[in-house]
C-alpha atoms as a PDB file:
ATOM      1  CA  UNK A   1     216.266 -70.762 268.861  1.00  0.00           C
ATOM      2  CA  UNK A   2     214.265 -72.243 271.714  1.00  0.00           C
ATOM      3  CA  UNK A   3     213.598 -76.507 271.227  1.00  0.00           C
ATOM      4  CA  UNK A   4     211.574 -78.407 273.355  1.00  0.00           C
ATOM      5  CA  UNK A   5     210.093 -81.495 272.837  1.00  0.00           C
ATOM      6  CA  UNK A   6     206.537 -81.029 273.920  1.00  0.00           C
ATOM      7  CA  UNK A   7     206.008 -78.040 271.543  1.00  0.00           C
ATOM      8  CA  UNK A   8     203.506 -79.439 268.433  1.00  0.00           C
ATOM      9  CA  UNK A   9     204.570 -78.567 264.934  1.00  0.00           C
ATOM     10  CA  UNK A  10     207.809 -77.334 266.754  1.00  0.00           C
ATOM     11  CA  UNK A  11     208.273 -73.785 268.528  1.00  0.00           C
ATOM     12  CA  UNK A  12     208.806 -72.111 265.198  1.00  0.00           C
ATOM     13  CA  UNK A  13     206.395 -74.414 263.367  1.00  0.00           C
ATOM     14  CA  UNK A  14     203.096 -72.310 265.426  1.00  0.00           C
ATOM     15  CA  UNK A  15     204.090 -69.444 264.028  1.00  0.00           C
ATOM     16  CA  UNK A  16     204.726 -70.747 260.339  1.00  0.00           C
ATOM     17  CA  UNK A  17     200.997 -71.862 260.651  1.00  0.00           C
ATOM     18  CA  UNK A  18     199.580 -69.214 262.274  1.00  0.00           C
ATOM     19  CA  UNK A  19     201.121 -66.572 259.658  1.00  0.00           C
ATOM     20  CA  UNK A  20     200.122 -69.039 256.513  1.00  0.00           C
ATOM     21  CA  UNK A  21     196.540 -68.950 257.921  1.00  0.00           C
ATOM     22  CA  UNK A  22     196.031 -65.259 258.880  1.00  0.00           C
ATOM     23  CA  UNK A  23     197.169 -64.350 255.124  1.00  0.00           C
ATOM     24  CA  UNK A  24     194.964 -67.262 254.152  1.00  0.00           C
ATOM     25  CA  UNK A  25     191.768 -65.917 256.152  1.00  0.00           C
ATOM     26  CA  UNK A  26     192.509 -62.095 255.534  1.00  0.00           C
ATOM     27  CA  UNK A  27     192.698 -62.749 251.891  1.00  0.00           C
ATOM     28  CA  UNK A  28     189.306 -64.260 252.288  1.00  0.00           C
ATOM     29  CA  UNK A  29     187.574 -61.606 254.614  1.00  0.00           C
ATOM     30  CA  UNK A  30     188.588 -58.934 251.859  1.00  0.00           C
ATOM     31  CA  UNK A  31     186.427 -60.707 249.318  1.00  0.00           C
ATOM     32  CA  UNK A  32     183.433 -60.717 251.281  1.00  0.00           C
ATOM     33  CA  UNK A  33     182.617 -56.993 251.001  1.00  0.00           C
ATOM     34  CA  UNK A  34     182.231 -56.332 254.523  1.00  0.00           C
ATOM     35  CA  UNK A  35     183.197 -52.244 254.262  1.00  0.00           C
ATOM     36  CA  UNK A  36     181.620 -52.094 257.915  1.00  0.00           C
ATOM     37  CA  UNK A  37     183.984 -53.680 259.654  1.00  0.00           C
ATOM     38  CA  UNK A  38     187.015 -53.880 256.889  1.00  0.00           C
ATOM     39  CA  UNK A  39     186.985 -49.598 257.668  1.00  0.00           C
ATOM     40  CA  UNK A  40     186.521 -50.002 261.532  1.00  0.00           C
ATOM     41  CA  UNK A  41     189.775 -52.609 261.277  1.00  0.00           C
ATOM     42  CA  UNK A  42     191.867 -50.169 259.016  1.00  0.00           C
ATOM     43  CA  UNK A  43     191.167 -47.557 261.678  1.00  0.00           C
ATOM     44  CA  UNK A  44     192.597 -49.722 264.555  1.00  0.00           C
ATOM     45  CA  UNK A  45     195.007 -50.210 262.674  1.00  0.00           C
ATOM     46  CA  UNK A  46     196.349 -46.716 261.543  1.00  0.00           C
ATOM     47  CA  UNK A  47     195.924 -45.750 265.464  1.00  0.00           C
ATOM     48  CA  UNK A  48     197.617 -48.611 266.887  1.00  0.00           C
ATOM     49  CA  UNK A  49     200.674 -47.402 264.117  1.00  0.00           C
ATOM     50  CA  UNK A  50     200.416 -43.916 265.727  1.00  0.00           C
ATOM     51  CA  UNK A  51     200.666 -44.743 268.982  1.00  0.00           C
ATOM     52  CA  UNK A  52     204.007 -47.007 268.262  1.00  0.00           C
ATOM     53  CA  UNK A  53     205.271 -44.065 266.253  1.00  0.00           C
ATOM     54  CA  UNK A  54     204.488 -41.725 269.082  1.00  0.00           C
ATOM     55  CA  UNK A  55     202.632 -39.333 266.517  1.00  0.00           C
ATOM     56  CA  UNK A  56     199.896 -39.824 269.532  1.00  0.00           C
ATOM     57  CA  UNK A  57     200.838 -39.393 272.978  1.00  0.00           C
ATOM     58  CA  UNK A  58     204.287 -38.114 274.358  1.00  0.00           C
ATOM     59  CA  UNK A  59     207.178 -39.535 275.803  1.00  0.00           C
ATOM     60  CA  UNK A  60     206.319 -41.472 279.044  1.00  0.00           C
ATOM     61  CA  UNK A  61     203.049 -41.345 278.357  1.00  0.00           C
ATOM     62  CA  UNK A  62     199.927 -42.667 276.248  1.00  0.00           C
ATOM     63  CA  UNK A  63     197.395 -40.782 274.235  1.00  0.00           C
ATOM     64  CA  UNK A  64     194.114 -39.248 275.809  1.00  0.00           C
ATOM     65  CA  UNK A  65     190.589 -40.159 274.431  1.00  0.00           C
ATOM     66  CA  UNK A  66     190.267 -36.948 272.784  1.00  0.00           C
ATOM     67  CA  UNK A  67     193.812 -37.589 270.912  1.00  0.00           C
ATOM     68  CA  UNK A  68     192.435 -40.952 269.714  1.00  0.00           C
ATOM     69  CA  UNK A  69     189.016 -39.328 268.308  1.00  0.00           C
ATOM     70  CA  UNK A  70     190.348 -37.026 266.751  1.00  0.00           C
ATOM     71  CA  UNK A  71     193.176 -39.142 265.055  1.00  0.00           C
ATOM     72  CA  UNK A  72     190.262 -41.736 264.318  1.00  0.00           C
ATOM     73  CA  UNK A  73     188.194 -38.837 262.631  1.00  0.00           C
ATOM     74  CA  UNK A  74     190.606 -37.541 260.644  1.00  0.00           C
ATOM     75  CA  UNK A  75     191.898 -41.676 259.414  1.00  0.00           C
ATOM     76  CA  UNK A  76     188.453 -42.119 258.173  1.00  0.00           C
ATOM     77  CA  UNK A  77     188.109 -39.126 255.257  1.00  0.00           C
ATOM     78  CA  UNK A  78     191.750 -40.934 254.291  1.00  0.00           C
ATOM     79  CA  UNK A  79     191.765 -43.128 251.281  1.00  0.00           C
ATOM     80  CA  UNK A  80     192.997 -46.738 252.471  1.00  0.00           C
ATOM     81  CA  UNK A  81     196.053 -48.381 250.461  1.00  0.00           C
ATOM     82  CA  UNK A  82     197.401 -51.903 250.557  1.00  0.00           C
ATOM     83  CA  UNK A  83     194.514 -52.318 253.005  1.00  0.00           C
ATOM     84  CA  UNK A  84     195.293 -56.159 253.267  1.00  0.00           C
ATOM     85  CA  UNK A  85     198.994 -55.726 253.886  1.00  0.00           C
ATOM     86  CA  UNK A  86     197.388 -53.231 256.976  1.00  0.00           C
ATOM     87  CA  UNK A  87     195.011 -55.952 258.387  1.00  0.00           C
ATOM     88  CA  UNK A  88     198.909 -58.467 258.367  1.00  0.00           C
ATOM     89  CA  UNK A  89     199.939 -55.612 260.535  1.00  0.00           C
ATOM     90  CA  UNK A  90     197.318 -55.454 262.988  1.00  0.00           C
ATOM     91  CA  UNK A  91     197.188 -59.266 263.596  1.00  0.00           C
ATOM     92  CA  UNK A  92     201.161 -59.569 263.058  1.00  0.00           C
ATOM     93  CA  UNK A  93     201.073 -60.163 267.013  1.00  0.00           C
ATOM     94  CA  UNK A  94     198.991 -63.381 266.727  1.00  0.00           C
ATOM     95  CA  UNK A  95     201.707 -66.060 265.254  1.00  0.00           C
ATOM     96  CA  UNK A  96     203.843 -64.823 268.452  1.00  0.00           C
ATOM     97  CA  UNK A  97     201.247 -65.283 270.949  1.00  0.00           C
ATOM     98  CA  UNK A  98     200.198 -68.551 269.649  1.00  0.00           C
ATOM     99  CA  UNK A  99     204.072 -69.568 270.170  1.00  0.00           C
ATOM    100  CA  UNK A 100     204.044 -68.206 273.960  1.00  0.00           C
ATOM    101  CA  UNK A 101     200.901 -70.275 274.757  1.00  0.00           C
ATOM    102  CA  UNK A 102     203.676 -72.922 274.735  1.00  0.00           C
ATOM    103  CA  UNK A 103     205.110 -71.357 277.851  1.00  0.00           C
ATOM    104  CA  UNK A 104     203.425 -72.506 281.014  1.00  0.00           C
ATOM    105  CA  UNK A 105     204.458 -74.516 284.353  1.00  0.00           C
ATOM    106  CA  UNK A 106     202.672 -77.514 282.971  1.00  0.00           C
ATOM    107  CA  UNK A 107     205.037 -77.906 280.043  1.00  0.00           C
ATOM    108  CA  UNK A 108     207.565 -78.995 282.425  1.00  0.00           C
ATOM    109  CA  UNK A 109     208.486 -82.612 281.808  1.00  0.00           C
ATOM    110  CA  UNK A 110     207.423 -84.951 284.698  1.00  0.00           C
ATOM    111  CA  UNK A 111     206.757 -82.395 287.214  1.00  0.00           C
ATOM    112  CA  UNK A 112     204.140 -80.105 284.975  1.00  0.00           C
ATOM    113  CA  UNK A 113     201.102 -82.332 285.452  1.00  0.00           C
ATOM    114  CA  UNK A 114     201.454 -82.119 289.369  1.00  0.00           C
ATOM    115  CA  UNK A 115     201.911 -78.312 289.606  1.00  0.00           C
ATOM    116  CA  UNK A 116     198.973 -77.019 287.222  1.00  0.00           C
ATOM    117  CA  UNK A 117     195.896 -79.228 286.985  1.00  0.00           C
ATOM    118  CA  UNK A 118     194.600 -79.892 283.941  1.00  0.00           C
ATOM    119  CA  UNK A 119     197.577 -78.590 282.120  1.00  0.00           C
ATOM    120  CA  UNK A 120     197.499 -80.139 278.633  1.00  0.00           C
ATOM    121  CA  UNK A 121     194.102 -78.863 278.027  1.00  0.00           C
ATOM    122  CA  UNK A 122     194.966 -76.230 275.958  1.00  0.00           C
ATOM    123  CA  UNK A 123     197.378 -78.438 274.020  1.00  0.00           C
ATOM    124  CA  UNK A 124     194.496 -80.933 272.686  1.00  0.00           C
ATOM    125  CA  UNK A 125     195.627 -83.602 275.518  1.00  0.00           C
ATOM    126  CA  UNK A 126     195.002 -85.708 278.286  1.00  0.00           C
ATOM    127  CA  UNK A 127     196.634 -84.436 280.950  1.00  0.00           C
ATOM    128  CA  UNK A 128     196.903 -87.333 283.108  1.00  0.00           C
ATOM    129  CA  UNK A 129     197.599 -91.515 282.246  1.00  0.00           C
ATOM    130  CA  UNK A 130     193.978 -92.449 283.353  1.00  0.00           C
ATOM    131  CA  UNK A 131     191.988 -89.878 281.973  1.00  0.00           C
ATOM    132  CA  UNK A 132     189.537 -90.526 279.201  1.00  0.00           C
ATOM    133  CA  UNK A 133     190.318 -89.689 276.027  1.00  0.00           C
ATOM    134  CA  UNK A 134     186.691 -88.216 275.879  1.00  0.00           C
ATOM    135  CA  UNK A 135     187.014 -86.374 278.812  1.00  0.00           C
ATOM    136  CA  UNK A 136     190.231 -84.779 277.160  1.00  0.00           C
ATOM    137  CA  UNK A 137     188.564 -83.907 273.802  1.00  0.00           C
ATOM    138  CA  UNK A 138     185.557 -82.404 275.864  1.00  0.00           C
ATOM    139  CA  UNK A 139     187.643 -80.357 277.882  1.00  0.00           C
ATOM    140  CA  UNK A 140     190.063 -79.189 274.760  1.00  0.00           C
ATOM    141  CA  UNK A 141     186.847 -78.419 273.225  1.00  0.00           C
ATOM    142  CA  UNK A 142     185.538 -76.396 275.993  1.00  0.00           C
ATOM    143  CA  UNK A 143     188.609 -74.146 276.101  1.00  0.00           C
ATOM    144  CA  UNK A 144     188.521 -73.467 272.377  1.00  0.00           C
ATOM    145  CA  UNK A 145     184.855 -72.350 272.385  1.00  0.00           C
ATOM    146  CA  UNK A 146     185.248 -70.367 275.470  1.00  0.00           C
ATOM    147  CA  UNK A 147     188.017 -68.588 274.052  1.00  0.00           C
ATOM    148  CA  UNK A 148     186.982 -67.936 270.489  1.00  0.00           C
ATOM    149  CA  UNK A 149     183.712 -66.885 272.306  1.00  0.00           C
ATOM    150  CA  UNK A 150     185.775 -64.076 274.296  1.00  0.00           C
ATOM    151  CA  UNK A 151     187.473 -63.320 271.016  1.00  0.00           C
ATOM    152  CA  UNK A 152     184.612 -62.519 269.150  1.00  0.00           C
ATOM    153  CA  UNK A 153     182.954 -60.298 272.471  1.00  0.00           C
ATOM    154  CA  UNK A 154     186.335 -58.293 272.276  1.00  0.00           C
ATOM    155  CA  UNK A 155     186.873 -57.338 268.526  1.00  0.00           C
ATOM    156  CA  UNK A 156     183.190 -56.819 268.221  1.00  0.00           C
ATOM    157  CA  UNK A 157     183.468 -54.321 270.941  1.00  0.00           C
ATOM    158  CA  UNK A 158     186.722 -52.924 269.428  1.00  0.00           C
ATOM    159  CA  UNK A 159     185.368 -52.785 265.586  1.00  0.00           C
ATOM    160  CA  UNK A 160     181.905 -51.256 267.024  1.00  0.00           C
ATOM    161  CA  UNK A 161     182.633 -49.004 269.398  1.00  0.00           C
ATOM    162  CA  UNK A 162     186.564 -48.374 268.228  1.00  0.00           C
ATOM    163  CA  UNK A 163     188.060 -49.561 271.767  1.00  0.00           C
ATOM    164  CA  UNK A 164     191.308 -50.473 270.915  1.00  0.00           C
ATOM    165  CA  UNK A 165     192.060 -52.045 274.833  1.00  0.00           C
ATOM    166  CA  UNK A 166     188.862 -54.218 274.216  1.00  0.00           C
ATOM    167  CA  UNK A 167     190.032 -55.635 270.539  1.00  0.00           C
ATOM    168  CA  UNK A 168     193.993 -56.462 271.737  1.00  0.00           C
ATOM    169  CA  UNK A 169     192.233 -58.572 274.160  1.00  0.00           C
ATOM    170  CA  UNK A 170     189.854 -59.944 271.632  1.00  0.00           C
ATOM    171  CA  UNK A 171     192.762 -60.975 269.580  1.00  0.00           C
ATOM    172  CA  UNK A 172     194.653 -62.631 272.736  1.00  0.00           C
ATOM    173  CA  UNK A 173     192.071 -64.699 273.143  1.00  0.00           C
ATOM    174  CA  UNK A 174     192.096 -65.662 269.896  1.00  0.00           C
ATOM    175  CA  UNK A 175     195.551 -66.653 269.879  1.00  0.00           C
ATOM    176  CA  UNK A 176     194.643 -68.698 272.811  1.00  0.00           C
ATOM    177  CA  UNK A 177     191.993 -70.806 270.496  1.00  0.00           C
ATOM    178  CA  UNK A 178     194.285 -70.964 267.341  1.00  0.00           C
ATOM    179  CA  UNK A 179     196.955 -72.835 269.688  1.00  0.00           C
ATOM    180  CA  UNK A 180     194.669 -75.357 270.590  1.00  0.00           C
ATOM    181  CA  UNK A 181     193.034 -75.915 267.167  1.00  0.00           C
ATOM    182  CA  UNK A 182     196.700 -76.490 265.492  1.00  0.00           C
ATOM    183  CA  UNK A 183     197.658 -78.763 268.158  1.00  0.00           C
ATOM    184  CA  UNK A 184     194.542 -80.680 267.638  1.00  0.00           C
ATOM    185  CA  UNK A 185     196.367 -81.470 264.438  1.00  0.00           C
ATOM    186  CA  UNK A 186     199.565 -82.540 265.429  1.00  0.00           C
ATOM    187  CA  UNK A 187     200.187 -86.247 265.149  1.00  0.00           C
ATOM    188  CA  UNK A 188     202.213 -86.027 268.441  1.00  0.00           C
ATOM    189  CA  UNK A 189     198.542 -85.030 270.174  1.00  0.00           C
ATOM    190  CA  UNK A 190     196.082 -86.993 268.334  1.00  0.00           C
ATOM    191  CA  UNK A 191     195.588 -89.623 265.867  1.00  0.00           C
ATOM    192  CA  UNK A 192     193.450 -88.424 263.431  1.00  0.00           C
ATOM    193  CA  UNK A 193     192.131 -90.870 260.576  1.00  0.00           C
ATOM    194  CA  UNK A 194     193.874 -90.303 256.882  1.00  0.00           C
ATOM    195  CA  UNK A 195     191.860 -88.508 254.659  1.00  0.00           C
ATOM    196  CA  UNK A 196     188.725 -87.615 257.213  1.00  0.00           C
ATOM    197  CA  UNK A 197     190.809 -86.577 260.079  1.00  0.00           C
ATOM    198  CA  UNK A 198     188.488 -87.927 262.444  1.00  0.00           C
ATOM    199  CA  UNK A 199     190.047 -87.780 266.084  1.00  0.00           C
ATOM    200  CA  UNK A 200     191.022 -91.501 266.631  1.00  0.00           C
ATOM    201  CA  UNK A 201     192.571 -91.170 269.997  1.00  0.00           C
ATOM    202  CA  UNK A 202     194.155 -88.293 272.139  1.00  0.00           C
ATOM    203  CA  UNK A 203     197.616 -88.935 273.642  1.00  0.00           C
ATOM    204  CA  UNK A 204     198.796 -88.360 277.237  1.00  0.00           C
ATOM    205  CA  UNK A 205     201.195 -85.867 276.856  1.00  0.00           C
ATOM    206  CA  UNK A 206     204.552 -87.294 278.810  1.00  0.00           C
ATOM    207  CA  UNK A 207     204.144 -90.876 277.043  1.00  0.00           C
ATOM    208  CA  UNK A 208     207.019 -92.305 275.258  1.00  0.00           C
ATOM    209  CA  UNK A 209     208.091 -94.924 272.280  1.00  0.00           C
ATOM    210  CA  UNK A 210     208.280 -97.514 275.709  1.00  0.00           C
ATOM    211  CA  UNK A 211     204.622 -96.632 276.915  1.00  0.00           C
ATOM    212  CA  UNK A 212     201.255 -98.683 275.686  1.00  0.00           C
ATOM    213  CA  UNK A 213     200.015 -94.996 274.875  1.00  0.00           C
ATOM    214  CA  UNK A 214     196.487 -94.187 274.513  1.00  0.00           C
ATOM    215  CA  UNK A 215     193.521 -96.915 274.046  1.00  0.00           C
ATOM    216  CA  UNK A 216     192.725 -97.007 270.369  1.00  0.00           C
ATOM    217  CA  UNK A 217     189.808 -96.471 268.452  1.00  0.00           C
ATOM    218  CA  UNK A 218     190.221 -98.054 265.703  1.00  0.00           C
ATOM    219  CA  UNK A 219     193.480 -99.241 263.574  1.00  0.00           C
ATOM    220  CA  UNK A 220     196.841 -97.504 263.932  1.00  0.00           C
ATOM    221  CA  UNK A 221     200.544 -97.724 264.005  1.00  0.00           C
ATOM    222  CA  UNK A 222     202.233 -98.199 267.450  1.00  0.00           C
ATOM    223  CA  UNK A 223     202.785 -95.484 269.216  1.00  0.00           C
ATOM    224  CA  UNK A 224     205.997 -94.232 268.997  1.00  0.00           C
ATOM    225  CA  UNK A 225     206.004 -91.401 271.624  1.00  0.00           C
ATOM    226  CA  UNK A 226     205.418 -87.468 272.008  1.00  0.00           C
ATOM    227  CA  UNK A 227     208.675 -86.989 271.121  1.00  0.00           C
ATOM    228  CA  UNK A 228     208.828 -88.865 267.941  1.00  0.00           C
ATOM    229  CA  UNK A 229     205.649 -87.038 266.280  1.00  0.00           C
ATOM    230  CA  UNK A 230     205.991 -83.748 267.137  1.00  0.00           C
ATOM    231  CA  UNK A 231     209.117 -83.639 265.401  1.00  0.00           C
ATOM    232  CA  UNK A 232     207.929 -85.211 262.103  1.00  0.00           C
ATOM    233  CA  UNK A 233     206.876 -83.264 259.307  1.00  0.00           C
ATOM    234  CA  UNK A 234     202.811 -84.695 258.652  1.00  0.00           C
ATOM    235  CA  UNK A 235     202.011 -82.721 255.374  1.00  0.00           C
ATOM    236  CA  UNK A 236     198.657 -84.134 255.296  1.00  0.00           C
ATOM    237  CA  UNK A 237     197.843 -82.782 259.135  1.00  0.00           C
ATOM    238  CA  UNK A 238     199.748 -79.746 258.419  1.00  0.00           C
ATOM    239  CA  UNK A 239     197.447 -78.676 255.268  1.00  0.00           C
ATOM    240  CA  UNK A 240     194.598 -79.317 257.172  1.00  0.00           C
ATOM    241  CA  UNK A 241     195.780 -77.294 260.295  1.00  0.00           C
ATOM    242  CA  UNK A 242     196.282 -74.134 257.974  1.00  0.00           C
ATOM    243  CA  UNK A 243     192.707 -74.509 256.720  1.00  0.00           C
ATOM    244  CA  UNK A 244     191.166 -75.218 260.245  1.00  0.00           C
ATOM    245  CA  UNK A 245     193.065 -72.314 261.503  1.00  0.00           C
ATOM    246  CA  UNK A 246     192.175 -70.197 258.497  1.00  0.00           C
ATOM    247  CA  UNK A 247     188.593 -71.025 258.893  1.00  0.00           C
ATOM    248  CA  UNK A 248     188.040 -69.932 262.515  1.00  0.00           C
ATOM    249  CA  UNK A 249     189.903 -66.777 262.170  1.00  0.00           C
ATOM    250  CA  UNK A 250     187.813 -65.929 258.923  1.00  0.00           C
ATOM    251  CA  UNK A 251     184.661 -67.192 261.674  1.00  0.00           C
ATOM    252  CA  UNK A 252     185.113 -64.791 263.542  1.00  0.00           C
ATOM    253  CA  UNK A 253     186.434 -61.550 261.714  1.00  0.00           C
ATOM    254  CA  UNK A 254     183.200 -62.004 259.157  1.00  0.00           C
ATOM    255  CA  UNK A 255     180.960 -61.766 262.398  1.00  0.00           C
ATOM    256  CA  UNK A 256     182.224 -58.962 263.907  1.00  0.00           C
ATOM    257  CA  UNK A 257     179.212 -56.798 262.534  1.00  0.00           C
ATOM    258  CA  UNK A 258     176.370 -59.486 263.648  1.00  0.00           C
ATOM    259  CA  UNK A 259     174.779 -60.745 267.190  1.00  0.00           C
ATOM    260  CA  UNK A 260     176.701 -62.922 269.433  1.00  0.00           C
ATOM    261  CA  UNK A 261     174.045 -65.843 268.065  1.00  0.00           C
ATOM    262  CA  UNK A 262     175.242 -65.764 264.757  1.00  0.00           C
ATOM    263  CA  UNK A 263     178.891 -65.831 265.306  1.00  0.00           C
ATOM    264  CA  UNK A 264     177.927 -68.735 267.835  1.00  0.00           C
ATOM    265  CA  UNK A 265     175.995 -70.824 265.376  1.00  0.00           C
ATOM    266  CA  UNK A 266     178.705 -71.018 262.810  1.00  0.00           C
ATOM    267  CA  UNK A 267     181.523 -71.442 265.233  1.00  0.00           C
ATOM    268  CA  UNK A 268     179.546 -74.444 266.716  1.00  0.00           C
ATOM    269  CA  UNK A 269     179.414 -75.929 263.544  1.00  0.00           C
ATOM    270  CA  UNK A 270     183.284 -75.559 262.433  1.00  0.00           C
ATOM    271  CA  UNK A 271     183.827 -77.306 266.082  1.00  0.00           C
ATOM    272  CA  UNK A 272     181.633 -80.501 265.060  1.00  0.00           C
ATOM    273  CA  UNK A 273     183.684 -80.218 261.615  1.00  0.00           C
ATOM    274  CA  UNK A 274     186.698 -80.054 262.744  1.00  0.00           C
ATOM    275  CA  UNK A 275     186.407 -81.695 266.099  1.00  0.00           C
ATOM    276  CA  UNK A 276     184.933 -85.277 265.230  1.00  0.00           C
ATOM    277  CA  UNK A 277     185.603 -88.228 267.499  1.00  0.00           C
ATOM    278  CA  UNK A 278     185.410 -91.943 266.846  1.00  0.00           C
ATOM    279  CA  UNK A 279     183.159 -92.878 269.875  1.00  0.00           C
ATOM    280  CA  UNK A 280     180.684 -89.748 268.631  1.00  0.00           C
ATOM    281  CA  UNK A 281     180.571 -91.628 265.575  1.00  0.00           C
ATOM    282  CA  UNK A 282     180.019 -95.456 267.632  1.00  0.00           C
ATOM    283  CA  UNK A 283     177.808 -93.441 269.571  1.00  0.00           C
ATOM    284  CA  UNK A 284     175.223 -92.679 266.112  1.00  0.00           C
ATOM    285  CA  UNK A 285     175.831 -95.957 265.034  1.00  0.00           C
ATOM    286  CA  UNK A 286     174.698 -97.848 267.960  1.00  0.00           C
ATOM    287  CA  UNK A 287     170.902 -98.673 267.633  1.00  0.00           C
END
């Protein structure tokens, strides 16, 4: 078991959340009667499955176009079953990949801030003592819109045009978003208000129980360190997490058969949901 800790939730903990969610937002997405791209997923799915069994292909090498369209043409006249516990398989990469994200030089206590700028962007952080905490949640921001944007473009072109290449990479930079949004959650990253979970403040990542912390935003405890959070069980932040999560995943897979616009309209509007901030609410409530 790998421990560090500067992992949120703890290094297991992503991929408890991750694999709650994706059963949460699959069970959703079958609901919503989209055949068009529920069919185009099965079919990734049954020739990703070939090509790890090696029924496509041959040793040492992978399978030509024409072995995929012809594999793909015959998987379509075939009746799907247990299509839901399919759709687990394809995405049962995701919880890892949301783990790894974890894995980077700027995770390295005291030295990681020095060797890769801007490292605790992708972990819903300021990266540095003196930056702002708004400069932090713009940035975090930022990286998951640009990333969930490159998710969609990828499995869009994968459900559409069957490109299996083009929807792994869609669903990497997925991954990449999902890590982000949980962290956003974790009470060793931000302080989010009780019951809204409007951002409060956003920590800098290497602080301790000795350090002032963060400037706040509003009332809180003291802050008690990186260390001290990330370690705690919040089941209040955790719920929410699974339903943030759940909700952006569902975003995108329901989109997959509309225009870039669309997709980008609703994700916009789960970041102002779920992305809040104290001073954007001083900031409306300053005549």
């Amino acid at each position: 078991m790998m421990h560090c800790t500067l992992l949120a939730w703890s290094w297991f903990g992503h991929g408890q959340l991750t694999e709650l969610a994706l059963a949460s937002a699959i069970s959703q997405f079958a609901l919503l009667g989209k055949n068009f791209i529920y069919s185009r997923l099965l079919k990734i799915e049954a020739t990703d499955s070939a090509i790890e069994a090696a029924a496509l292909g041959s040793a040492g090498f992978g399978p030509s176009e024409k072995e995929i369209d012809e594999f793909i043409e015959k998987a379509q006249f075939a009746p799907p079953s247990d299509g839901e516990k399919r759709l687990a398989r394809l995405f049962s990469p995701v919880p890892r990949w949301v783990q790894e994200e974890d894995i980077h030089r700027g995770n390295i206590p005291k030295v990681g801030e020095y060797i890769e700028h801007d490292s605790q962007v992708r972990h819903y952080m300021r990266s540095y003592r003196d930056t702002p905490a708004q400069d932090a949640n713009r940035k975090s921001v930022n990286y998951i819109q640009d990333h969930l944007k490159q998710a969609w473009s990828g499995m869009h072109k994968g459900v559409n045009d069957l490109d299996t290449t083009a929807f792994d990479g869609g669903v990497k930079h997925l991954a990449s978003a999902l890590h982000t949004i949980e962290d956003s959650y974790s009470a060793g990253h931000t302080q989010r208000q009780a019951g809204t979970a409007m951002i409060q403040d956003i920590y800098y990542w290497p602080d301790t129980g000795t350090a002032e912390g963060p400037v706040s935003w509003g009332p809180r405890e003291p802050w008690k360190g990186h260390e001290f959070y990330d370690v705690q069980f919040h089941s209040e932040l955790y719920a929410k997490a699974k339903v943030a999560t759940a909700d952006f995943i569902l975003c995108v897979l329901k989109n997959l058969d509309q225009d870039e616009g669309v997709f980008l309209d609703e994700c916009s509007d789960k970041i102002q949901t779920n992305f809040y901030t104290a001073w954007r609410e001083a900031e409306l409530e300053t005549p």
